[in-house]
C-alpha atoms as a PDB file:
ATOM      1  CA  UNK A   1      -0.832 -32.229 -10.666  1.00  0.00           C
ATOM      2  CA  UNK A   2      -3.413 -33.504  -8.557  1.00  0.00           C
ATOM      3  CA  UNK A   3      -6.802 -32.472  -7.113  1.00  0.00           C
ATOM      4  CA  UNK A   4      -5.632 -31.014  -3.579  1.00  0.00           C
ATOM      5  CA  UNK A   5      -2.750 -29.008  -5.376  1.00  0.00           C
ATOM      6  CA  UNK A   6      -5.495 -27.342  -7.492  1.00  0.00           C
ATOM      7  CA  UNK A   7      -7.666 -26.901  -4.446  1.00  0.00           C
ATOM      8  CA  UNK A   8      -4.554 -24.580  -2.723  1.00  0.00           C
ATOM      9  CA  UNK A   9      -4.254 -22.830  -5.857  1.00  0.00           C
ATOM     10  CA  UNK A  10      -8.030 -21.938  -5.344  1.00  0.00           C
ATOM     11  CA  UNK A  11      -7.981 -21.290  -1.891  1.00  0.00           C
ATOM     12  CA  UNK A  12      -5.015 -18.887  -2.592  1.00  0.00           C
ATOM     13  CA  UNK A  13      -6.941 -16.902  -4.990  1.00  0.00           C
ATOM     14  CA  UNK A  14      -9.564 -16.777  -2.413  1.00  0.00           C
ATOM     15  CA  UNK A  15      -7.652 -15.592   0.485  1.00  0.00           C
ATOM     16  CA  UNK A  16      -9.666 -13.051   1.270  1.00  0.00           C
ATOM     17  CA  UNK A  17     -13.606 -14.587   0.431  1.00  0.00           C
ATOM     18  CA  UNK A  18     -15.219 -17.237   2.198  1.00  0.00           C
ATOM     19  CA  UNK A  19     -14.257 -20.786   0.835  1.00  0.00           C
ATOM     20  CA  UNK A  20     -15.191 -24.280   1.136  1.00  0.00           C
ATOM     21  CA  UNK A  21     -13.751 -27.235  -0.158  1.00  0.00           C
ATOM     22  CA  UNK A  22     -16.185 -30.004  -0.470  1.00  0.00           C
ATOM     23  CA  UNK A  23     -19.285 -27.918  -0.089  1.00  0.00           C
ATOM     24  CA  UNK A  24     -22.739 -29.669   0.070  1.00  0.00           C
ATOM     25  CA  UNK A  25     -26.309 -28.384  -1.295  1.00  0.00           C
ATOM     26  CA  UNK A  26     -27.819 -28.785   1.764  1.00  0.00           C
ATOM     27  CA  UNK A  27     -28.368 -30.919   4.946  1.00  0.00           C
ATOM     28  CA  UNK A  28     -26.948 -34.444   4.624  1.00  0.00           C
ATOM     29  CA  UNK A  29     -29.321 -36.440   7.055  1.00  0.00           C
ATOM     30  CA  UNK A  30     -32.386 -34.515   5.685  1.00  0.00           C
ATOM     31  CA  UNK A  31     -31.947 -34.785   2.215  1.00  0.00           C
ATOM     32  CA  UNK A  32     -29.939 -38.095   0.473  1.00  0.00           C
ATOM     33  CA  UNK A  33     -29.880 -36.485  -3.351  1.00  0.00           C
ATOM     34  CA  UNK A  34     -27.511 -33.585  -1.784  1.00  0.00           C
ATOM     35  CA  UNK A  35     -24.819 -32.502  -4.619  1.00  0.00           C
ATOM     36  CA  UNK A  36     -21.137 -32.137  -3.446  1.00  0.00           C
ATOM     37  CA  UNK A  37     -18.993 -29.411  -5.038  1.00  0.00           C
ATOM     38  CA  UNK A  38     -15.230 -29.543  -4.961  1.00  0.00           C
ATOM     39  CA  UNK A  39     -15.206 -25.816  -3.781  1.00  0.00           C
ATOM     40  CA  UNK A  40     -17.568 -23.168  -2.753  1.00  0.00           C
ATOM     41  CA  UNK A  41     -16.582 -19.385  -2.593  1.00  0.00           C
ATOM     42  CA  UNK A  42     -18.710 -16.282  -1.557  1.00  0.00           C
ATOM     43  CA  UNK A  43     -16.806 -13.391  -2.067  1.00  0.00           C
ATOM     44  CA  UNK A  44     -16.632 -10.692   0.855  1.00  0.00           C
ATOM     45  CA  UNK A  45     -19.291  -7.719  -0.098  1.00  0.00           C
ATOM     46  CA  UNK A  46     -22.324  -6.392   0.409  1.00  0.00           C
ATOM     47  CA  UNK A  47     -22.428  -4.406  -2.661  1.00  0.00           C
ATOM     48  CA  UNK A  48     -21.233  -7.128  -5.190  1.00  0.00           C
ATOM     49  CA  UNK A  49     -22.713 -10.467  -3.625  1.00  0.00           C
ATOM     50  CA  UNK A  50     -21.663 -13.172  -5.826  1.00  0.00           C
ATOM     51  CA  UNK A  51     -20.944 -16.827  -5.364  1.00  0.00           C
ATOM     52  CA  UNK A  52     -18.758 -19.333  -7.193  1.00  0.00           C
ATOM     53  CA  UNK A  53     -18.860 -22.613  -7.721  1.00  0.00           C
ATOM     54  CA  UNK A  54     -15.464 -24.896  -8.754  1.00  0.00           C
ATOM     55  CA  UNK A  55     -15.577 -28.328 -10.010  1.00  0.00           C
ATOM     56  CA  UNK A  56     -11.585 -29.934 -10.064  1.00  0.00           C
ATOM     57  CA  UNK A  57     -11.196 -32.468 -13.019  1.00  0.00           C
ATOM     58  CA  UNK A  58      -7.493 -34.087 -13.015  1.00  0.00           C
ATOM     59  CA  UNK A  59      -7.690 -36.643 -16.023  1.00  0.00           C
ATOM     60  CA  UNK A  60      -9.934 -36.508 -19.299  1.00  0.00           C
ATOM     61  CA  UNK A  61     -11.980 -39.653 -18.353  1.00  0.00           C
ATOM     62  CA  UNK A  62     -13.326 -38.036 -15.213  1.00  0.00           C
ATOM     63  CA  UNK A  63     -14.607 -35.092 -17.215  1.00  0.00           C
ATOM     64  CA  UNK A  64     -15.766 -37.266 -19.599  1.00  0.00           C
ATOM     65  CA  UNK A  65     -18.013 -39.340 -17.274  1.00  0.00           C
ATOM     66  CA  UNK A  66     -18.852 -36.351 -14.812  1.00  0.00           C
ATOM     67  CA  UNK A  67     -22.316 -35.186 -15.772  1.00  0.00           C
ATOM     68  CA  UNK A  68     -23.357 -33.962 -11.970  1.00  0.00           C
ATOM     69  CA  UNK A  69     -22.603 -30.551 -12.926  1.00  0.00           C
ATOM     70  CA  UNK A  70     -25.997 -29.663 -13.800  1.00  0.00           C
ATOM     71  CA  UNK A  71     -26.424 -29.778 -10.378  1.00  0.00           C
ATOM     72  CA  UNK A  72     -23.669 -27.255  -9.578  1.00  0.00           C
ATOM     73  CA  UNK A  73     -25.350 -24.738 -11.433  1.00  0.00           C
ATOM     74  CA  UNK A  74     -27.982 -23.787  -8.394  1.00  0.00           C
ATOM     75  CA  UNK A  75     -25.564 -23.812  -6.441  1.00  0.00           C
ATOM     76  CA  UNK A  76     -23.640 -20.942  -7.041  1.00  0.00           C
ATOM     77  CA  UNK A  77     -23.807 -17.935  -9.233  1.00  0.00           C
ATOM     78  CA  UNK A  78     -20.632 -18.110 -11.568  1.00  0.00           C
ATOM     79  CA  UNK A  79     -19.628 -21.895 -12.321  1.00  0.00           C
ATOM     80  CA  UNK A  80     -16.020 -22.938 -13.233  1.00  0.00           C
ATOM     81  CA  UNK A  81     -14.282 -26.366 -14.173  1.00  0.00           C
ATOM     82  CA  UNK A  82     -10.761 -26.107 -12.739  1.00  0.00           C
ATOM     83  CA  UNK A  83      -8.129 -28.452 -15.140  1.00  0.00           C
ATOM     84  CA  UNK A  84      -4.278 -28.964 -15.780  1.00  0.00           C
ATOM     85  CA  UNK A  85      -2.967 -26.753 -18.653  1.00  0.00           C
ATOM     86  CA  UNK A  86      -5.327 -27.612 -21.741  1.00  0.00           C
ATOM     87  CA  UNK A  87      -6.760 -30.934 -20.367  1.00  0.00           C
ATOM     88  CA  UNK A  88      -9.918 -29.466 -21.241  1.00  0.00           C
ATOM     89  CA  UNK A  89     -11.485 -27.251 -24.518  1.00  0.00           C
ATOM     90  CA  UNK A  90     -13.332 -24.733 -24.154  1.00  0.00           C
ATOM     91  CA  UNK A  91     -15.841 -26.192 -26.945  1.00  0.00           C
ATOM     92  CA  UNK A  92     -16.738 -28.805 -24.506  1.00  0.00           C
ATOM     93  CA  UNK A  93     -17.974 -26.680 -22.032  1.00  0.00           C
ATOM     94  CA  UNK A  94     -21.850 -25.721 -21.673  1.00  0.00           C
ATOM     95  CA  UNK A  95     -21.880 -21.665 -22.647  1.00  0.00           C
ATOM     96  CA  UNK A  96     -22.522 -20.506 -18.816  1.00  0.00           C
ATOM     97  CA  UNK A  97     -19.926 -23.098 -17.455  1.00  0.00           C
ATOM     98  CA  UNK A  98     -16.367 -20.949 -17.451  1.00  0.00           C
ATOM     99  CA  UNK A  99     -12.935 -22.605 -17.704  1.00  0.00           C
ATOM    100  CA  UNK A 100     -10.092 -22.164 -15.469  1.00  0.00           C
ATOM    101  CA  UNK A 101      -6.482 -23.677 -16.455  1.00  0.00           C
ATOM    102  CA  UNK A 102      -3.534 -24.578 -14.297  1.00  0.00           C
ATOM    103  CA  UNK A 103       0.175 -23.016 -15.446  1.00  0.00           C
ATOM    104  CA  UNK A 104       2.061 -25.375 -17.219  1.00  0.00           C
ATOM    105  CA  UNK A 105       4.600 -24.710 -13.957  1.00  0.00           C
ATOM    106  CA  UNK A 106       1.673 -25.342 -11.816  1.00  0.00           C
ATOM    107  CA  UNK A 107       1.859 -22.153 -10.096  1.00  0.00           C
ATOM    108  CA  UNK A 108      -0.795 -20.515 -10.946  1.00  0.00           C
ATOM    109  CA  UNK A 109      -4.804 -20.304 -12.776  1.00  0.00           C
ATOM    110  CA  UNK A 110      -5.552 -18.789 -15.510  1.00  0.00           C
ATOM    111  CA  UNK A 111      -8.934 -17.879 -16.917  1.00  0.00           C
ATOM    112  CA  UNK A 112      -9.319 -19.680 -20.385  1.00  0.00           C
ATOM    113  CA  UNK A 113     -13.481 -18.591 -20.230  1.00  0.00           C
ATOM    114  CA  UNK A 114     -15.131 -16.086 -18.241  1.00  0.00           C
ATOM    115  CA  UNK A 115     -18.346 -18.299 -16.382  1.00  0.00           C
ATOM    116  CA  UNK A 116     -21.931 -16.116 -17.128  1.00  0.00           C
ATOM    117  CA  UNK A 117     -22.746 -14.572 -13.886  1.00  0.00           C
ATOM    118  CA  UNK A 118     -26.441 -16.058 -13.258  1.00  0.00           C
ATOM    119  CA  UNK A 119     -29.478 -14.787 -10.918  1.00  0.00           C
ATOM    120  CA  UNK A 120     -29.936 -17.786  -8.001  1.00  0.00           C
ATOM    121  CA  UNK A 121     -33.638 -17.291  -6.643  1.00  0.00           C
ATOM    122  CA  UNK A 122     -32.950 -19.386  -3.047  1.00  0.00           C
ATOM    123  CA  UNK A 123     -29.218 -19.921  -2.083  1.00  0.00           C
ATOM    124  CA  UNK A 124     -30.737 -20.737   1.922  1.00  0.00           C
ATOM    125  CA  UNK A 125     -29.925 -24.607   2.322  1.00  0.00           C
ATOM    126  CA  UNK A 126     -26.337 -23.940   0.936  1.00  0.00           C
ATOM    127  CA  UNK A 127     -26.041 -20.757   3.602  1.00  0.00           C
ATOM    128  CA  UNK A 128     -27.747 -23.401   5.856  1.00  0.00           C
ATOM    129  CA  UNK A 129     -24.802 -25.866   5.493  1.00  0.00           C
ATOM    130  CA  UNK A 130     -21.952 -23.785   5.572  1.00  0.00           C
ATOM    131  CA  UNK A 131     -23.360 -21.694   8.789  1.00  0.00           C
ATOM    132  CA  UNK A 132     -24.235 -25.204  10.826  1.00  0.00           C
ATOM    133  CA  UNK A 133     -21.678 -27.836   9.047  1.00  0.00           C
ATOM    134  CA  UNK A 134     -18.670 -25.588   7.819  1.00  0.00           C
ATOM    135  CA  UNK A 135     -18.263 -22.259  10.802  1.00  0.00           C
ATOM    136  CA  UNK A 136     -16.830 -22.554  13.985  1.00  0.00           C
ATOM    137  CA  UNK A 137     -18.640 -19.626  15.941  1.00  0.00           C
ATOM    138  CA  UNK A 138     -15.743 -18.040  18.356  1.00  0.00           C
ATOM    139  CA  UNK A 139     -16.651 -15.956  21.332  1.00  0.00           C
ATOM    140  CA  UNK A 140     -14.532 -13.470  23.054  1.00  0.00           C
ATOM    141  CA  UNK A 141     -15.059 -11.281  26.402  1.00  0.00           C
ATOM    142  CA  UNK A 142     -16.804 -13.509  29.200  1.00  0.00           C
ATOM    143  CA  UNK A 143     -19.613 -14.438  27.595  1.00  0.00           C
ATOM    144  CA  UNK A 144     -17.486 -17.986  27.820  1.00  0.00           C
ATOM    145  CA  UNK A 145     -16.081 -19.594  30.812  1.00  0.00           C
ATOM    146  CA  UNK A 146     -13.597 -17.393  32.480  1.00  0.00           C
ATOM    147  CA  UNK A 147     -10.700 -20.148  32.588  1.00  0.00           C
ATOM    148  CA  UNK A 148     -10.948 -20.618  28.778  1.00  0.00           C
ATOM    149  CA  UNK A 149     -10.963 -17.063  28.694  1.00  0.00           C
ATOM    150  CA  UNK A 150      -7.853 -16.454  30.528  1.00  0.00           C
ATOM    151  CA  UNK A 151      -6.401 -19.642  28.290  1.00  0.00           C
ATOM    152  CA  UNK A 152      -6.544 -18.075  25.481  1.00  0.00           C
ATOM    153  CA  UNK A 153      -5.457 -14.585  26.349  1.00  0.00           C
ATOM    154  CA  UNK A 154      -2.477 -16.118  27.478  1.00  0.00           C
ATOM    155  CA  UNK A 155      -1.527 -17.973  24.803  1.00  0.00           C
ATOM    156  CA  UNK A 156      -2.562 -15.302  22.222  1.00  0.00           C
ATOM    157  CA  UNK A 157      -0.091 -12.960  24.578  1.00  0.00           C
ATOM    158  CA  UNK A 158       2.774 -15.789  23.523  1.00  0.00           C
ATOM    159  CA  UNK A 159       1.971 -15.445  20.141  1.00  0.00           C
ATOM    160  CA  UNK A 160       2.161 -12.093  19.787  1.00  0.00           C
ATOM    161  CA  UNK A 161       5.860 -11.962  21.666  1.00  0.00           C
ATOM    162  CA  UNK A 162       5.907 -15.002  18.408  1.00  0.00           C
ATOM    163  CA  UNK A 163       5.241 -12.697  16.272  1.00  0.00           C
ATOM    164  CA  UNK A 164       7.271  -9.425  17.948  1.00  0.00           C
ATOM    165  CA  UNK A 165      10.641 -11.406  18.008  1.00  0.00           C
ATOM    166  CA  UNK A 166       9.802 -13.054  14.157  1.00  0.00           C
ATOM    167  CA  UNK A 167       9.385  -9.257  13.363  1.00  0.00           C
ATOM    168  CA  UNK A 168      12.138  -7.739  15.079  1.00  0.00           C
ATOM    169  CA  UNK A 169      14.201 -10.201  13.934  1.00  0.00           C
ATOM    170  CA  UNK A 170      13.302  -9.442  10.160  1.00  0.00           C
ATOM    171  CA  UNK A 171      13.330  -5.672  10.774  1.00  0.00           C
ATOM    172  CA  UNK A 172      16.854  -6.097  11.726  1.00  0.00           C
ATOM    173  CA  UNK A 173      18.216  -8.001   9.091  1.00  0.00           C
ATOM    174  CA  UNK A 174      16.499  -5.462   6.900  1.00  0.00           C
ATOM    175  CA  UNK A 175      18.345  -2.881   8.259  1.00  0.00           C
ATOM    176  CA  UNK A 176      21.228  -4.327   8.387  1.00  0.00           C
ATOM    177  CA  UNK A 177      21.158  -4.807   4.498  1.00  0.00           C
ATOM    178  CA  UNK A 178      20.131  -1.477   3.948  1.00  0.00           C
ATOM    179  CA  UNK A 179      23.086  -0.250   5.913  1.00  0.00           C
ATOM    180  CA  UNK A 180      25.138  -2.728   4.375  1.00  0.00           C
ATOM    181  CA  UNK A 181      24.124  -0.745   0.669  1.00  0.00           C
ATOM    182  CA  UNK A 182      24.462   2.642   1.591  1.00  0.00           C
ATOM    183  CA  UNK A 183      28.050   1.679   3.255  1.00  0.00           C
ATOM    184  CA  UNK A 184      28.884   0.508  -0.574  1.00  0.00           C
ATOM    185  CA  UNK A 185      27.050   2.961  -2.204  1.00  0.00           C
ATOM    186  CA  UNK A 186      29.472   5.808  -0.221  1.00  0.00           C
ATOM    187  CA  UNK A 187      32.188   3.859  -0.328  1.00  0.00           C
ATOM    188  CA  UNK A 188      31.697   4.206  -4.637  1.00  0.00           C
ATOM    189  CA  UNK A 189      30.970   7.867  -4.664  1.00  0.00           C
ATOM    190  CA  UNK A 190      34.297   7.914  -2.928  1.00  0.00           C
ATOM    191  CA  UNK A 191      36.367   6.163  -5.138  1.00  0.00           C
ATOM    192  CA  UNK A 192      34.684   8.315  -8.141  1.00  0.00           C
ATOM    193  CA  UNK A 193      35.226  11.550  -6.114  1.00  0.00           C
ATOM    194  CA  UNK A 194      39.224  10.657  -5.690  1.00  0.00           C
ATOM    195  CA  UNK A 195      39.313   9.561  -9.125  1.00  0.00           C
ATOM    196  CA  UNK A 196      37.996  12.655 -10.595  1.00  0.00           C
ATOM    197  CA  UNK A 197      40.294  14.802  -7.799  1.00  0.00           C
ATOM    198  CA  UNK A 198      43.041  13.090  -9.716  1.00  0.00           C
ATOM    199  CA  UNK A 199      41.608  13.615 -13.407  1.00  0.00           C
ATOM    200  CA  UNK A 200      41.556  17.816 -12.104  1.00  0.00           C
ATOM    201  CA  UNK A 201      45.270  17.457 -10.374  1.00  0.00           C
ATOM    202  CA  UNK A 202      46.423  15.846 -13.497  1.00  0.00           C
ATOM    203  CA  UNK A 203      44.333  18.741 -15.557  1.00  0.00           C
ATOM    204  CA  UNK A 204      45.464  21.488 -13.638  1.00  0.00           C
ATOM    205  CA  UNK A 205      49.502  20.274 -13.325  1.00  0.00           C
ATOM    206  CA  UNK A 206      49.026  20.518 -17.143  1.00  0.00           C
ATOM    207  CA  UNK A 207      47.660  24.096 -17.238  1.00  0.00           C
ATOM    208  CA  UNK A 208      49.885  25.106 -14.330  1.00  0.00           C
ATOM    209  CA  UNK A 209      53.078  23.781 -16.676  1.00  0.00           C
ATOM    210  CA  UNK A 210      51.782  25.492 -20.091  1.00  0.00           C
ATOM    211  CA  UNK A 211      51.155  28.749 -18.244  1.00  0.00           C
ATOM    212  CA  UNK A 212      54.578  28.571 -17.077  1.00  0.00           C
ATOM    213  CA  UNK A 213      56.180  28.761 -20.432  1.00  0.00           C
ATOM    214  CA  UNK A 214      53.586  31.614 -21.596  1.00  0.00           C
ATOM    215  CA  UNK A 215      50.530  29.498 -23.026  1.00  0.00           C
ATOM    216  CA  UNK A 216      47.553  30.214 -21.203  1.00  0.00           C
ATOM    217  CA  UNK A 217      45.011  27.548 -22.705  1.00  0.00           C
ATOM    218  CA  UNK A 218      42.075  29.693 -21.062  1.00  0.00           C
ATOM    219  CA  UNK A 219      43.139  32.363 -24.124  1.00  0.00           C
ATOM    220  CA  UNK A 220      41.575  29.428 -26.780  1.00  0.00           C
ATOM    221  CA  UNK A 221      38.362  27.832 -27.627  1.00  0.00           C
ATOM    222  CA  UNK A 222      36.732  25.381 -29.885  1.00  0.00           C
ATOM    223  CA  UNK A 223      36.779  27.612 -32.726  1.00  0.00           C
ATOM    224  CA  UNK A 224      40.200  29.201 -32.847  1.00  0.00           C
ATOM    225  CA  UNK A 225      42.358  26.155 -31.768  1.00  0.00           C
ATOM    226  CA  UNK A 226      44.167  24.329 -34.877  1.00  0.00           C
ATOM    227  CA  UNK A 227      46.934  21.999 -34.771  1.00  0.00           C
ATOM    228  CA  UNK A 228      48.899  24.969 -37.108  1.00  0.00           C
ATOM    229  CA  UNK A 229      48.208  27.451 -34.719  1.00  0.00           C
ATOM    230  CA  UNK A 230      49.174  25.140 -31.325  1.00  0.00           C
ATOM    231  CA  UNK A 231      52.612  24.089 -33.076  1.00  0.00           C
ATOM    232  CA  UNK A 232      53.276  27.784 -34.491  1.00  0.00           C
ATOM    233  CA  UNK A 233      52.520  29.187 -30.694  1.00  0.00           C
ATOM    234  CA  UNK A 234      54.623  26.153 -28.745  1.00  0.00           C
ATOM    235  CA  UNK A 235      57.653  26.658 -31.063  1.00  0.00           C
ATOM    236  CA  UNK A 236      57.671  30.448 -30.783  1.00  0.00           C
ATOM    237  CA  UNK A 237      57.437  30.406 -27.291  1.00  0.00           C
ATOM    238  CA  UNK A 238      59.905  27.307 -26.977  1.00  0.00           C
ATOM    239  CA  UNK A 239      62.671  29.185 -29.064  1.00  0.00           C
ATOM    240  CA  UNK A 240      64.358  31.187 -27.056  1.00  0.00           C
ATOM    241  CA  UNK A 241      64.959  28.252 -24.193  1.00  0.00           C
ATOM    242  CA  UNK A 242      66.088  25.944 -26.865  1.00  0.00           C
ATOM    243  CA  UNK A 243      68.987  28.690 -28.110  1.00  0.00           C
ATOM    244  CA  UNK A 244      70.439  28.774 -24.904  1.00  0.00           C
ATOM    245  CA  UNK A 245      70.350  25.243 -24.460  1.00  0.00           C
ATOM    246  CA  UNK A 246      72.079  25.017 -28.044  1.00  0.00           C
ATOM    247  CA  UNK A 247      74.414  27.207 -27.079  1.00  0.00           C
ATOM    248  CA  UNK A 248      75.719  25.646 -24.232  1.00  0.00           C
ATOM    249  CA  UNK A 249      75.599  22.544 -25.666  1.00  0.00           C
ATOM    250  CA  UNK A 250      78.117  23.724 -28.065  1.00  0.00           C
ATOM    251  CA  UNK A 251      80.544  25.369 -25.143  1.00  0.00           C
ATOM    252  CA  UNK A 252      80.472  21.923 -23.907  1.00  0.00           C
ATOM    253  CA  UNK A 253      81.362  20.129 -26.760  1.00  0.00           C
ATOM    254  CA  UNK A 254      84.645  22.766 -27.502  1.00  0.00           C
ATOM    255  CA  UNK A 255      85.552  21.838 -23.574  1.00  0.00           C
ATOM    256  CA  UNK A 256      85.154  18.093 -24.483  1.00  0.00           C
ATOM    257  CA  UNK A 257      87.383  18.493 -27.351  1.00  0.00           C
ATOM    258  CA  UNK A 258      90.179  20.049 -25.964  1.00  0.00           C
ATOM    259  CA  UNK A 259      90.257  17.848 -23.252  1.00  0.00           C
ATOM    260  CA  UNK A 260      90.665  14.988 -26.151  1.00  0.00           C
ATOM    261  CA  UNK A 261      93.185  16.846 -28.206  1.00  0.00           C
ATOM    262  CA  UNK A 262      95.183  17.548 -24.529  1.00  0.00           C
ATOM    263  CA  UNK A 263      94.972  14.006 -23.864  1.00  0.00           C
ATOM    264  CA  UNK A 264      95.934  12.512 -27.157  1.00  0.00           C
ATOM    265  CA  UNK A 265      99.548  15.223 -27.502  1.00  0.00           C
ATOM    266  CA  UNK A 266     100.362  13.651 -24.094  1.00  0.00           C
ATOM    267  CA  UNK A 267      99.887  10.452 -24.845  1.00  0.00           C
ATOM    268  CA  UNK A 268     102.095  11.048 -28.179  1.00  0.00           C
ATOM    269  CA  UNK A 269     104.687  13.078 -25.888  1.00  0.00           C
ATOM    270  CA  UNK A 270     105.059   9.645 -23.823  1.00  0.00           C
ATOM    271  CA  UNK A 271     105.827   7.055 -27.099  1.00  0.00           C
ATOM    272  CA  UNK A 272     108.334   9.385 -28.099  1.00  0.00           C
ATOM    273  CA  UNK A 273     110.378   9.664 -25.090  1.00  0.00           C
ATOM    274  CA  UNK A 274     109.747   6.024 -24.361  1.00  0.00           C
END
């Protein structure tokens, strides 16, 4: 983990303040005993003006050695030392100095001591330096020359078609997936419909074949059904088809035999005249 890594991290967090890496105290060619902090943040609001000061140590012996932060302090209102994971204790910290650690990942900060939030009384040469040595001041309209005018609106128009085909492009692949789901998402609720239109065929085949042979399941419930009473009902109603089978079954055996007894006299018949 190094110091510019860190410095991202910050400027991510920060996204939406005013930051500056490297800030100074004030004019460099007016005064020499100028202080340089590793990052300088005023945060974007006219209710809750607050700056913050960040001061980036990568290895113990810099910390150790580093005693310029005194000079941070009027330079901001909330002051922070920025370190890897647990480089630095909190112990060693001056009570209004806060502590901010990296992830052990190196992802992302986290705040190991909330900095006290102090009253500055004149903030004007650091305002001074960012305004003269840190902003680019960007004019639009023609109040500029009307050929840089006419530069820029052109290329901000290629931009934006830049932009339009990035964004079609990703509003179409995200449609695309989306159709892509619901397509599956039917195609299951159709394969559980036609397996549950089978579970009611198979259901209703079976009611359709009980009913048939005088058991109408709808006459039962929860209560009343017993494995007794189910056997007792099947067997009566069973009964009378079984007695006809058994009766013809026994026709047909008296048929069979004959036809054995016929065909074993004939057979004798034959040895004897033979």
């Amino acid at each position: 983990m190094n110091s510019t890594q860190i410095i991202n991290l910050l400027k991510d967090k920060h996204c939406g303040d005013i930051f500056v890496d490297e800030c100074k105290s004030g004019s460099t060619w007016m005064n020499n005993t100028h202080s340089r902090i590793d990052a300088w943040v005023m945060k974007k609001s006219w209710a809750h003006s607050e700056t913050i000061g960040y001061e980036v140590k990568v290895s113990r012996s810099d910390f150790q050695r580093d005693g310029k932060y005194v000079n941070y302090l009027a330079m901001c209102n909330s002051l922070y030392f920025v370190c890897p994971w647990k480089m630095i204790e909190v112990s060693e910290l001056p009570l209004e100095v806060g502590l901010i650690y990296v992830s052990k990942n190196g992802t992302s900060l986290i705040t190991r001591k909330k900095a006290v939030k102090r009253d500055i009384e004149d903030l004007s040469d650091v305002y001074k330096y960012v305004l003269m040595s840190r902003c680019k001041i960007v004019t639009s309209g023609f109040g500029c020359n009307k050929d840089d005018y006419w530069k820029r609106f052109a290329e901000d128009k290629d931009n934006s078609l830049d932009i339009g085909k990035i964004s079609s492009k990703k509003i179409r692949k995200l449609l695309t997936e989306e159709v892509f789901n619901v397509r599956n998402e039917m195609k299951s609720i159709q394969k559980k419909a036609e397996d549950m239109q089978e579970q009611y065929n198979s259901v209703a085949y079976a009611v359709e074949f009980l009913k048939s042979i005088g058991i109408d399941p709808n006459s039962y419930n929860r209560r009343s059904i017993s494995k007794y009473n189910i056997e007792r009902e099947i067997s009566e109603k069973i009964k009378p088809y079984l007695g006809d089978i058994s009766e013809k079954l026994m026709v047909a055996k008296n048929i069979v035999d004959e036809i054995i007894k016929k065909g074993v006299k004939n057979e004798a018949l034959q040895n004897t005249n033979n």
